[in-house]
C-alpha atoms as a PDB file:
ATOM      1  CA  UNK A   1     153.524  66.359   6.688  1.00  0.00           C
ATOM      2  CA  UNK A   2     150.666  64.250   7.442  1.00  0.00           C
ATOM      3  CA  UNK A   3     151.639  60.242   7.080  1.00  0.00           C
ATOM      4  CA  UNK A   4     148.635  59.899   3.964  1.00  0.00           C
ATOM      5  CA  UNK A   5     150.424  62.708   2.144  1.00  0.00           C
ATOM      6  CA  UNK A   6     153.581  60.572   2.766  1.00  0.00           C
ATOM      7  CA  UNK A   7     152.170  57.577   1.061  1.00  0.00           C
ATOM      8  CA  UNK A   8     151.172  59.302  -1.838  1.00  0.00           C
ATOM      9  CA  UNK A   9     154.323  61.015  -2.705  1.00  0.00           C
ATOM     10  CA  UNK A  10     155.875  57.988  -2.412  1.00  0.00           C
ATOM     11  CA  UNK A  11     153.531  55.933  -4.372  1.00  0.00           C
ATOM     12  CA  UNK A  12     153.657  58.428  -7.486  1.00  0.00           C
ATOM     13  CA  UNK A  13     157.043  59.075  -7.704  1.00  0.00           C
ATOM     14  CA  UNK A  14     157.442  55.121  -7.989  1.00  0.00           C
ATOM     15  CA  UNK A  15     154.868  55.153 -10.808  1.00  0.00           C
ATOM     16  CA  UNK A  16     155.940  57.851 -12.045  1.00  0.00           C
ATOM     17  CA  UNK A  17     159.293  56.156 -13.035  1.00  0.00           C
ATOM     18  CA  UNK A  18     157.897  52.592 -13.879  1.00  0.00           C
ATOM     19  CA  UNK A  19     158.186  53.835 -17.993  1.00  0.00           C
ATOM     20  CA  UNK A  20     162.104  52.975 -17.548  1.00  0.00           C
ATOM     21  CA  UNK A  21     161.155  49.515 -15.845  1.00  0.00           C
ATOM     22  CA  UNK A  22     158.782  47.942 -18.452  1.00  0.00           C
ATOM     23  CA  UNK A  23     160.421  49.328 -21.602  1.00  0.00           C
ATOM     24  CA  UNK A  24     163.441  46.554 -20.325  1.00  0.00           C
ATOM     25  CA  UNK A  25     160.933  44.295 -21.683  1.00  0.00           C
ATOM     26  CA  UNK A  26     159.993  45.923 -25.017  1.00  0.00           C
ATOM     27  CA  UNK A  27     160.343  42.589 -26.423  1.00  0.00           C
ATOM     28  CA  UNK A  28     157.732  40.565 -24.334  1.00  0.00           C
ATOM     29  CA  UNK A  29     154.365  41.053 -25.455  1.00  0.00           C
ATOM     30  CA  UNK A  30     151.993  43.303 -22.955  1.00  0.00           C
ATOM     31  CA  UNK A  31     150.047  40.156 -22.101  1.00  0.00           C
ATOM     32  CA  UNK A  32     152.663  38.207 -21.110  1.00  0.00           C
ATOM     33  CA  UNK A  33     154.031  40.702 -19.401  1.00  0.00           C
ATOM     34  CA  UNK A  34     150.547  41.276 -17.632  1.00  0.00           C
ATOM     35  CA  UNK A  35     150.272  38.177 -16.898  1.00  0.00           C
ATOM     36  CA  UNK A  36     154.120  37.573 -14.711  1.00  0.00           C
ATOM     37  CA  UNK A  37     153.049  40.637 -13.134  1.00  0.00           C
ATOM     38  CA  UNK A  38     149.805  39.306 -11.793  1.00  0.00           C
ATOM     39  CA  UNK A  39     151.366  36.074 -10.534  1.00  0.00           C
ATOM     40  CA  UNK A  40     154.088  37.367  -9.138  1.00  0.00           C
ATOM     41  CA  UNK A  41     152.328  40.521  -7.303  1.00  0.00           C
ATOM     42  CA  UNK A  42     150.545  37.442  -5.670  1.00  0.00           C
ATOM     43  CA  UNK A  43     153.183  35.786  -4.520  1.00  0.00           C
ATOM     44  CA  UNK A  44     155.134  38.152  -3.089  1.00  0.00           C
ATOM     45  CA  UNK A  45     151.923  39.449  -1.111  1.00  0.00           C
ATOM     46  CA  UNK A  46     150.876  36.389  -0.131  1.00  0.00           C
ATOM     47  CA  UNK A  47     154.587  36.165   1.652  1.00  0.00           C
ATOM     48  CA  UNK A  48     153.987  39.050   2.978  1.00  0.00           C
ATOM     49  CA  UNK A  49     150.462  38.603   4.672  1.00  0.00           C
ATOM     50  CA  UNK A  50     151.938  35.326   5.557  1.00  0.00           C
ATOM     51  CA  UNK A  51     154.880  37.287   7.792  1.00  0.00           C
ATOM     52  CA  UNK A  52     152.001  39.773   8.978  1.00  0.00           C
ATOM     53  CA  UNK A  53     149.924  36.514  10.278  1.00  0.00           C
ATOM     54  CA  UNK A  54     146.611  38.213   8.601  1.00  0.00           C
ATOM     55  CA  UNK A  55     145.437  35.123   6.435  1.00  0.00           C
ATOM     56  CA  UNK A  56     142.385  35.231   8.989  1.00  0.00           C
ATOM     57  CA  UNK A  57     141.653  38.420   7.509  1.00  0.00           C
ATOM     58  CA  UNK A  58     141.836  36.505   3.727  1.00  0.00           C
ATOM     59  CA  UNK A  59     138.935  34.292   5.326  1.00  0.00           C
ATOM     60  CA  UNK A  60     136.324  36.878   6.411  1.00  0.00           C
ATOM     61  CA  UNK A  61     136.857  38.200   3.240  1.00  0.00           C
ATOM     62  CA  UNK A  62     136.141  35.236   1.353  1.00  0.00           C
ATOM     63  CA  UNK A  63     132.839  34.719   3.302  1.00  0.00           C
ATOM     64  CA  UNK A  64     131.537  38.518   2.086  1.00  0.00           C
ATOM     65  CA  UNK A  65     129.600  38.186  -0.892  1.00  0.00           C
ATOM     66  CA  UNK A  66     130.196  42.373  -0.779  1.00  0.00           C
ATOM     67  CA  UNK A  67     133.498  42.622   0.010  1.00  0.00           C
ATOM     68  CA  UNK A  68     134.503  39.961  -2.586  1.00  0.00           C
ATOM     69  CA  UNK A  69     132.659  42.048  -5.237  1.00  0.00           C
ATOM     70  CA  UNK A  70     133.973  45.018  -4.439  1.00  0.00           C
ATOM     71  CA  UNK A  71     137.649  43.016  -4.575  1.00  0.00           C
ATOM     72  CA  UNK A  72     136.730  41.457  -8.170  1.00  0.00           C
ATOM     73  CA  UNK A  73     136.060  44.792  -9.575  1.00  0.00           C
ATOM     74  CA  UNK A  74     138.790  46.524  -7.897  1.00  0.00           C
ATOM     75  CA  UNK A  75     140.945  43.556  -9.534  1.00  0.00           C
ATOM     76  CA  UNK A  76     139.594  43.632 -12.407  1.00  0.00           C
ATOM     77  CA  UNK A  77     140.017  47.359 -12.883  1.00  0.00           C
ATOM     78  CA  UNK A  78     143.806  47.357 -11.940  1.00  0.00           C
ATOM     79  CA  UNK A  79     144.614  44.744 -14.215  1.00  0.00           C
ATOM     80  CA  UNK A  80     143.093  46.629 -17.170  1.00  0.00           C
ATOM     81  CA  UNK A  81     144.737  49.426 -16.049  1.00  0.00           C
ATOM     82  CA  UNK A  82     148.222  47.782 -15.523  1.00  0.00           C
ATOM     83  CA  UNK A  83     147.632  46.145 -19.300  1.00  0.00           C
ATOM     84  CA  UNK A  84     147.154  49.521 -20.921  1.00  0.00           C
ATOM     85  CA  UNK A  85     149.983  51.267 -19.442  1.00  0.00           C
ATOM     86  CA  UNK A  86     152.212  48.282 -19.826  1.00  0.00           C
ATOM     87  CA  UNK A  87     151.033  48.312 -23.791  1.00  0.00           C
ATOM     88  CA  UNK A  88     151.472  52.038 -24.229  1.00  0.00           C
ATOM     89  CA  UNK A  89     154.513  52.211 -22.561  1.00  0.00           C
ATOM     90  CA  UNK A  90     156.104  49.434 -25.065  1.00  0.00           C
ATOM     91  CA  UNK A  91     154.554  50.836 -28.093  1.00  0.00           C
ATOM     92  CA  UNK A  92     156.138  54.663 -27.649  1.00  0.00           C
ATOM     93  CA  UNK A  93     152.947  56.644 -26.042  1.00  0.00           C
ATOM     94  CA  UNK A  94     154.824  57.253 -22.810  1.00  0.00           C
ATOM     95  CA  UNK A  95     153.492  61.430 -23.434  1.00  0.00           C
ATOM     96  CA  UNK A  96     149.900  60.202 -23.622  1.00  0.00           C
ATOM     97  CA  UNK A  97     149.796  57.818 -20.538  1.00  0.00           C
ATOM     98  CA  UNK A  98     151.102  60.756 -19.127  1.00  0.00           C
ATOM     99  CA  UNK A  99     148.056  62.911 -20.141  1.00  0.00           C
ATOM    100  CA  UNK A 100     145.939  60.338 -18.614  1.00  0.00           C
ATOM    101  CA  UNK A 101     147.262  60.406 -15.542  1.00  0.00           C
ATOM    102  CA  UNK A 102     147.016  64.347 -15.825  1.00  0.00           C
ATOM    103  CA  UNK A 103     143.294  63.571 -16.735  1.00  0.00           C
ATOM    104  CA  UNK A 104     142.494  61.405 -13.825  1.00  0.00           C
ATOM    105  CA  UNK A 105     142.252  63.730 -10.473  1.00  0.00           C
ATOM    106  CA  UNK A 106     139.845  65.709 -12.756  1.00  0.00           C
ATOM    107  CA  UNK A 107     137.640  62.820 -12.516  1.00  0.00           C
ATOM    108  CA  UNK A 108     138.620  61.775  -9.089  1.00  0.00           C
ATOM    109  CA  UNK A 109     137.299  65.092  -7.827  1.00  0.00           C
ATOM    110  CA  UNK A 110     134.077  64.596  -9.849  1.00  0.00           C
ATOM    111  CA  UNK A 111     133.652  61.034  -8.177  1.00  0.00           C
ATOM    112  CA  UNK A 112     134.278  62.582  -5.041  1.00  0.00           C
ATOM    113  CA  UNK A 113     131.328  64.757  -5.541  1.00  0.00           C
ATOM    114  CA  UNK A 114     129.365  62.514  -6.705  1.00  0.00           C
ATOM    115  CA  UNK A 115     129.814  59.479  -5.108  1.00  0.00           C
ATOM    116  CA  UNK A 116     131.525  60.296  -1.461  1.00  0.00           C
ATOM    117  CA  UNK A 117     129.784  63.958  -1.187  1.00  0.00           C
ATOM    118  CA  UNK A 118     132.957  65.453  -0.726  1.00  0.00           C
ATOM    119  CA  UNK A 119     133.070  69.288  -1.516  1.00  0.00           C
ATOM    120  CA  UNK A 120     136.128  71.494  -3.140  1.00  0.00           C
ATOM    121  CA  UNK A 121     135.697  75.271  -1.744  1.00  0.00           C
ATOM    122  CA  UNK A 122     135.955  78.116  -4.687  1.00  0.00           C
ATOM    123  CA  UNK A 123     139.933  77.846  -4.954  1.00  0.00           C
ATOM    124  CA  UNK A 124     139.482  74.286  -5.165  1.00  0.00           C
ATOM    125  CA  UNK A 125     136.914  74.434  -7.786  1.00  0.00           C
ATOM    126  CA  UNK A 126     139.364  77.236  -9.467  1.00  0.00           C
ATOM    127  CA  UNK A 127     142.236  74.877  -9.630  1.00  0.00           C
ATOM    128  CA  UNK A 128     139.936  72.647 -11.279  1.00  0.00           C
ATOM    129  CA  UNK A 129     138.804  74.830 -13.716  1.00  0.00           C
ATOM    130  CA  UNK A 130     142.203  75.679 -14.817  1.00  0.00           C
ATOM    131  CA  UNK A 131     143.574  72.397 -14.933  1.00  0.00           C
ATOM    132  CA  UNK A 132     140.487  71.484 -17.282  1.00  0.00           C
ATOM    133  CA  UNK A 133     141.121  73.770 -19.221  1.00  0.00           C
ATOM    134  CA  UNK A 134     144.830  72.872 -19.640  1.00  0.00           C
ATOM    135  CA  UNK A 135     143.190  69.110 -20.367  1.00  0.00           C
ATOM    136  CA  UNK A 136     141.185  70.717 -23.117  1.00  0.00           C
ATOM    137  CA  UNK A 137     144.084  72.283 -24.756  1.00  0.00           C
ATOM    138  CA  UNK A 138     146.254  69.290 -24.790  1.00  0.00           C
ATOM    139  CA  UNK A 139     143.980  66.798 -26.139  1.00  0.00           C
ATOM    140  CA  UNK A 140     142.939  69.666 -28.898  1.00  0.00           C
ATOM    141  CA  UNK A 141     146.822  69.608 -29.402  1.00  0.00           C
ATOM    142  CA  UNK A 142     147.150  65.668 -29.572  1.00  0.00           C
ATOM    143  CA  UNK A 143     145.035  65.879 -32.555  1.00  0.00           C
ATOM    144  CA  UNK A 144     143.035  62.682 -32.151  1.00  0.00           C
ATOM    145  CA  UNK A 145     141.040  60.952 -29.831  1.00  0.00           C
ATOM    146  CA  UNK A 146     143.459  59.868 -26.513  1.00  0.00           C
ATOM    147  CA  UNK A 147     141.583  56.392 -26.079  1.00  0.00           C
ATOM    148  CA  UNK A 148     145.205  55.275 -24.057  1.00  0.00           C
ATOM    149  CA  UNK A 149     144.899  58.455 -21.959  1.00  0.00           C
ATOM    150  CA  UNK A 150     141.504  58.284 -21.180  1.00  0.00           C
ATOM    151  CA  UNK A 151     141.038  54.451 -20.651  1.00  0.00           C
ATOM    152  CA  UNK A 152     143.984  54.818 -18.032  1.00  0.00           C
ATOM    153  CA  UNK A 153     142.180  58.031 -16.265  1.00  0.00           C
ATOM    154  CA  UNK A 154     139.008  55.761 -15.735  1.00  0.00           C
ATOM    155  CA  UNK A 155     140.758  52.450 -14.833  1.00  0.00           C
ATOM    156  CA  UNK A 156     142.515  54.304 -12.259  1.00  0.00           C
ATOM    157  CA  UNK A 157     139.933  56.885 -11.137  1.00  0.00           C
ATOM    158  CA  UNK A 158     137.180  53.822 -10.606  1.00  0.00           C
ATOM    159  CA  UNK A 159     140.072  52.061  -8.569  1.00  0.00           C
ATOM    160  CA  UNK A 160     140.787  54.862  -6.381  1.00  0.00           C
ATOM    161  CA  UNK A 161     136.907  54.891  -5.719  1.00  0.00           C
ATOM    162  CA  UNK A 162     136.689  51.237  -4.879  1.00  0.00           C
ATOM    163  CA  UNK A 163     139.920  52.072  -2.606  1.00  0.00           C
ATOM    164  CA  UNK A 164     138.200  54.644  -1.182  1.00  0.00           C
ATOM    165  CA  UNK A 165     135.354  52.618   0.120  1.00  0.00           C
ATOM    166  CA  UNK A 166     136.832  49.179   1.295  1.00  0.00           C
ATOM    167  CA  UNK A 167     137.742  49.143   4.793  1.00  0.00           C
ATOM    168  CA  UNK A 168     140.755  46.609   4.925  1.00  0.00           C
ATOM    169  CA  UNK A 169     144.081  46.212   5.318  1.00  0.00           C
ATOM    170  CA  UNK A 170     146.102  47.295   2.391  1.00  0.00           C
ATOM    171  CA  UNK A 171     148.101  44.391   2.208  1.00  0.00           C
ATOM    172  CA  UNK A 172     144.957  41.891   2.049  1.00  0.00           C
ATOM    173  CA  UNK A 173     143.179  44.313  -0.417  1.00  0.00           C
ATOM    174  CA  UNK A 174     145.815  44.204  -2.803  1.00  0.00           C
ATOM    175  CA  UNK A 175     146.543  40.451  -1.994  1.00  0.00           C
ATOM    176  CA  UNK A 176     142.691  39.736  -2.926  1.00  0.00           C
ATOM    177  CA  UNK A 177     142.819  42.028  -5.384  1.00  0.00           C
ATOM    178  CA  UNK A 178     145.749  40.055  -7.669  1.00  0.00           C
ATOM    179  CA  UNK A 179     144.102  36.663  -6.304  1.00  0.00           C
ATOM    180  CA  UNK A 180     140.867  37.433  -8.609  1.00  0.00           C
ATOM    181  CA  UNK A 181     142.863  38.196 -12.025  1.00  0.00           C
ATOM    182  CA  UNK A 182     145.177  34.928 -10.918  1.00  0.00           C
ATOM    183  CA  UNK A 183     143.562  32.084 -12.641  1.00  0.00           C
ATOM    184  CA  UNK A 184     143.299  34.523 -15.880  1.00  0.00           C
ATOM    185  CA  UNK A 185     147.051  35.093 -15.331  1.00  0.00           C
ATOM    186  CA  UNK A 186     147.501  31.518 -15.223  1.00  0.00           C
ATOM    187  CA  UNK A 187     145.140  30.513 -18.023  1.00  0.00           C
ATOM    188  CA  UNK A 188     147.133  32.853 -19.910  1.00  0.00           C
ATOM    189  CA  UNK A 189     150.723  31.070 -19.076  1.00  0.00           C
ATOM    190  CA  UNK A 190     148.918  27.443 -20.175  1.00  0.00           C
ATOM    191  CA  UNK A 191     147.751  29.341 -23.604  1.00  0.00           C
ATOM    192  CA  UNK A 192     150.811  30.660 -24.303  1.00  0.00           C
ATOM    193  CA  UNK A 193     152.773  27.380 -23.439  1.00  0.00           C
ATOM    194  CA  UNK A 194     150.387  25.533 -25.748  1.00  0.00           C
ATOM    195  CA  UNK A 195     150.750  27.550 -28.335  1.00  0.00           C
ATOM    196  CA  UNK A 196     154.776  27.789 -27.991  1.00  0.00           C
ATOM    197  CA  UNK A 197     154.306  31.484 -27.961  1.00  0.00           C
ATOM    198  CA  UNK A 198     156.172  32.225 -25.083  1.00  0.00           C
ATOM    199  CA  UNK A 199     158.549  34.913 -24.377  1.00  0.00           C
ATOM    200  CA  UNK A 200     159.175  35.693 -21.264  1.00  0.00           C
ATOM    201  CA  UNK A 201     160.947  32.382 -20.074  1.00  0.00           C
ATOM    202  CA  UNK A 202     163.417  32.521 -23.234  1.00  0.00           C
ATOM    203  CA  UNK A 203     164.934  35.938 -21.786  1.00  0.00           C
ATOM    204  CA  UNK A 204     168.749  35.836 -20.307  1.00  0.00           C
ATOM    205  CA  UNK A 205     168.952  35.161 -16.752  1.00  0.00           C
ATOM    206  CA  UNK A 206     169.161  38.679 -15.726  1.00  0.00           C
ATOM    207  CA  UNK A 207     166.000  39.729 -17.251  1.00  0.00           C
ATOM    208  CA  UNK A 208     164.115  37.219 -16.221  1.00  0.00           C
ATOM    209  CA  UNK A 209     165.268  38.088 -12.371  1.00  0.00           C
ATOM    210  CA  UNK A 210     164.189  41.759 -13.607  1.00  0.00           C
ATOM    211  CA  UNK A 211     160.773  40.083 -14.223  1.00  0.00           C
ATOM    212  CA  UNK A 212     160.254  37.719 -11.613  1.00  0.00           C
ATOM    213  CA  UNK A 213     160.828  41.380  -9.493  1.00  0.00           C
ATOM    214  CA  UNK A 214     157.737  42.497 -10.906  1.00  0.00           C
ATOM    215  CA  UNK A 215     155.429  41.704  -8.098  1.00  0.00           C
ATOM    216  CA  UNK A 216     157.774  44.193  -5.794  1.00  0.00           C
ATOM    217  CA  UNK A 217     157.626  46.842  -8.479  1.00  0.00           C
ATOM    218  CA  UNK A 218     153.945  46.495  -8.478  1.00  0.00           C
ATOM    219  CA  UNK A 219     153.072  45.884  -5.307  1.00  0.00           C
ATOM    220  CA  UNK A 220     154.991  48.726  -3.101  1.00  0.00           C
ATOM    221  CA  UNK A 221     153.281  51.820  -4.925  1.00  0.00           C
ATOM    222  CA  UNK A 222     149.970  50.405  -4.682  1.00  0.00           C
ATOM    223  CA  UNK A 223     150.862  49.668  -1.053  1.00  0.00           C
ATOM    224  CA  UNK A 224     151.582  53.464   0.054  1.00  0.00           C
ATOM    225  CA  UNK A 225     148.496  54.327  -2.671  1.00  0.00           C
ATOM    226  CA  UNK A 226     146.285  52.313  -0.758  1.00  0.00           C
ATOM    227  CA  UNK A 227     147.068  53.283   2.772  1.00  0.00           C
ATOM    228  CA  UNK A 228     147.356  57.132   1.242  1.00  0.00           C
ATOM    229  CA  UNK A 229     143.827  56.802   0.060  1.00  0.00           C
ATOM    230  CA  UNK A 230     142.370  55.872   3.965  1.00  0.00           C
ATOM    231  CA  UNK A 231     144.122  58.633   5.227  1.00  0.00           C
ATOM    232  CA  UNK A 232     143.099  61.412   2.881  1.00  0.00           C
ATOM    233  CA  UNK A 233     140.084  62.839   0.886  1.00  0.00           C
ATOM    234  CA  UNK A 234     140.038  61.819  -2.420  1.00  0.00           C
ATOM    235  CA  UNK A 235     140.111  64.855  -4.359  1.00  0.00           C
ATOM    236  CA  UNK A 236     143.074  65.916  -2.228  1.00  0.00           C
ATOM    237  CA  UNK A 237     144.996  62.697  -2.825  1.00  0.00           C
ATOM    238  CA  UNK A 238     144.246  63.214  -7.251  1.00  0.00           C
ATOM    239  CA  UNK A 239     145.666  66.345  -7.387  1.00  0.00           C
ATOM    240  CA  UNK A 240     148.859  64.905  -5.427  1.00  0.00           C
ATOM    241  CA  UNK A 241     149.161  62.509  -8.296  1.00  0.00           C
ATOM    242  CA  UNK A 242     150.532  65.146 -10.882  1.00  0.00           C
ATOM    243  CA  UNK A 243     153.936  64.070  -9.525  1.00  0.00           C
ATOM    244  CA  UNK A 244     153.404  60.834 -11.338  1.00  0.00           C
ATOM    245  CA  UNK A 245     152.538  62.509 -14.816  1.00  0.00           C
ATOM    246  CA  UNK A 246     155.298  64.864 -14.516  1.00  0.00           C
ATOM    247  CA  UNK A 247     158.132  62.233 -14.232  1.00  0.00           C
ATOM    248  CA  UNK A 248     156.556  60.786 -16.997  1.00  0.00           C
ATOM    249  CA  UNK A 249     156.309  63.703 -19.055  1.00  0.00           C
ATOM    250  CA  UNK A 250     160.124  64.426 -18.525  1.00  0.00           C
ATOM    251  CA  UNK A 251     161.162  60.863 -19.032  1.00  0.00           C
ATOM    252  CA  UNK A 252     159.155  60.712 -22.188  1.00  0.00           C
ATOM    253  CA  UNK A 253     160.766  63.601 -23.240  1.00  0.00           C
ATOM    254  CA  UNK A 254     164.409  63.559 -22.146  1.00  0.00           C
ATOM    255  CA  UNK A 255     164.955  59.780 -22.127  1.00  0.00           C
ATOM    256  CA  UNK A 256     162.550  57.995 -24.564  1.00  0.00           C
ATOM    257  CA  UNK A 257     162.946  61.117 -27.220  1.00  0.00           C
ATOM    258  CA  UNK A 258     159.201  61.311 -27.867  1.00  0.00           C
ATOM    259  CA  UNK A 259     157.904  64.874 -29.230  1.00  0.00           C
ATOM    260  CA  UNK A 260     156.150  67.468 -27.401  1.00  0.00           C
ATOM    261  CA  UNK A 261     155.108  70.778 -28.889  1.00  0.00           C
ATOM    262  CA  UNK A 262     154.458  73.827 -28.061  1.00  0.00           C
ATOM    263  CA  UNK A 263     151.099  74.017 -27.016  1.00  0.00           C
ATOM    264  CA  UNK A 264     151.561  70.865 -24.946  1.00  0.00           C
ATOM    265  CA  UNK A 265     154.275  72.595 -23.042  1.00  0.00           C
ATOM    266  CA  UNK A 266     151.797  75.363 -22.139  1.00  0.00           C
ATOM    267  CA  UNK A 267     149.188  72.558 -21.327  1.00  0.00           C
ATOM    268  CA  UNK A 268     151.362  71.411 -19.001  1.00  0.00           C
ATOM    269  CA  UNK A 269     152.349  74.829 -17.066  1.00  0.00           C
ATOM    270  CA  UNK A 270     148.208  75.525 -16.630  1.00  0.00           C
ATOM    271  CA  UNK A 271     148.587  71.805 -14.874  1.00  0.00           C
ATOM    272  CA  UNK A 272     150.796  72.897 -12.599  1.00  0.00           C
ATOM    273  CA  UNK A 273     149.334  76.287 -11.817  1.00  0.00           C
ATOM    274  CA  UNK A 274     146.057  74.656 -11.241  1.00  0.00           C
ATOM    275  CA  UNK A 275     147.889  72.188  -8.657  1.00  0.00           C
ATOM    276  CA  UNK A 276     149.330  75.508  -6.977  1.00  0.00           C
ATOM    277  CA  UNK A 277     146.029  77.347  -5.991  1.00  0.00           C
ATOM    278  CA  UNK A 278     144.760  74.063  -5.589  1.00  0.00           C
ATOM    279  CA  UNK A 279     147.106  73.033  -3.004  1.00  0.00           C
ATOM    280  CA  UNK A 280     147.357  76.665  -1.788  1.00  0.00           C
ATOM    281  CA  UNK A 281     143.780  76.818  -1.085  1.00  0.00           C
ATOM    282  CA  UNK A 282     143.100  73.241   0.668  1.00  0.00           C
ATOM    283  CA  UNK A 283     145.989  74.566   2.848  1.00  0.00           C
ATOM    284  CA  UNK A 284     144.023  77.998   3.842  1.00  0.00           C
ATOM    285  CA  UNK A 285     141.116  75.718   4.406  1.00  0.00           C
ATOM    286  CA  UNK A 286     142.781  73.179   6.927  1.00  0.00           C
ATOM    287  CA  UNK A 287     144.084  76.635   9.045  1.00  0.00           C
ATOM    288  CA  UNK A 288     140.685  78.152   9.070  1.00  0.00           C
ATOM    289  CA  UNK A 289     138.601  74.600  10.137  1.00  0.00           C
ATOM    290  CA  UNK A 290     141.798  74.424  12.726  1.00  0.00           C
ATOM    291  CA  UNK A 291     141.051  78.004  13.995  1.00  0.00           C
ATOM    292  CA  UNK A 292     137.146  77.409  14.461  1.00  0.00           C
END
């Protein structure tokens, strides 16, 4: 097992869990929430940039007009992302951001296409077709328009794109990355402390540990995500995400007691069959470019 695949595995099963971490703090409002988990995601990577010695790297980014675009967007697109899940999550939709995460290597692969030229071979396009399908089915199910699920596919799929295309160091991308949304973070803690609508600091001890932790939580996934995404094609690395959506999907039903029918259900199994010949055919592909 190649070390990108690694990194991805590793990086979806942690999100994939992340439901039973920010429903600890059903209380705090999603903002707020947002907000602790910006500050302290900087933190803790600034520490650790600081023990990797790479704050040289933090200058010659800061003197790229290009690179520090393609950081604010990135940022900016993570934090939206992190906001809607984090909202979702808190409100009882854990089934729909699952959908959207089941909706977003559909729309890596089409990025791929379009933007990085990247192109699926027939079992590939196959898998795809299934799995839309199976998309098509579920949000016909739902019975109203998934606004969480898609917002969440987009966010994510745009981020993976801008991923794709920086050529960094994870832990400065991600350290940049959190260091654009900061003063917004921090605006946000001023507001709220004006306004005495603060939450988060009135929680027990213990919580408020549990939220200072944040920055670990969030950082490490998007850690392995980032170095998985320089080390494999992007269409490869969306379909590897279904583990993410799964865990959610099980959690969402067996833990959180949300209701699935039927026809989700079958929804689901097309997913999965789709990520089989998908997976089954990039693998038939890698033996015959090794052979020639």
């Amino acid at each position: 097992m190649n070390n990108g695949l690694v990194n991805a595995i590793l990086a979806y099963i942690m999100w994939g869990v992340l439901p039973l971490y920010w429903k600890l703090f059903n209380d705090v409002p999603a903002g707020e929430i947002l907000s602790h988990r910006v500050v302290w995601s900087f933190v803790f990577m600034g520490i650790l940039v600081a023990v990797q010695r790479r704050w040289g790297d933090m200058k010659r980014i800061a003197a790229s007009r290009s690179q520090l675009l393609s950081l604010a967007a990135s940022g900016l697109l993570i934090a939206a992302n992190w906001l809607i899940f984090i909202w979702a999550v808190n409100n009882g939709h854990v089934v729909e951001t699952s959908i959207g995460y089941y909706l977003n290597p559909l729309l890596n692969v089409l990025l791929a296409v379009v933007f990085l030229h990247e192109k699926p071979n027939r079992g590939q396009w196959l898998a795809i077709a299934i799995a839309s399908a199976a998309v098509l089915i579920i949000a016909i199910d739902y019975g109203r328009f998934p606004w969480i699920s898609i917002s969440l596919a987009t966010t994510f799929g745009l981020y993976g794109l801008a991923k794709k295309k920086m050529v960094q160091d994870a832990s400065v991308g991600l350290l940049s990355e959190t260091a654009v949304v900061l003063p917004i973070a921090l605006g946000y803690w001023i507001y709220l402390a004006a306004a005495g609508e603060s939450t988060a600091w009135t929680l027990s001890p213990s919580m408020l540990i549990g939220l200072l932790l944040s920055g670990v939580v969030t950082a490490l996934p998007l850690l392995f995500f980032a170095r998985a995404a320089a080390r494999m094609p992007l269409s490869t690395l969306g379909f590897v995400q279904y583990i993410g959506p799964t865990i959610m999907l099980l959690l969402s039903v067996f833990v959180f007691k949300e209701s699935v029918s039927p026809v989700l259900l079958i929804g689901f199994a097309l997913i999965w069959t789709a990520l089989v010949v998908y997976a089954t055919s990039s693998v038939r592909a890698a033996k015959l470019a090794k052979a020639n």
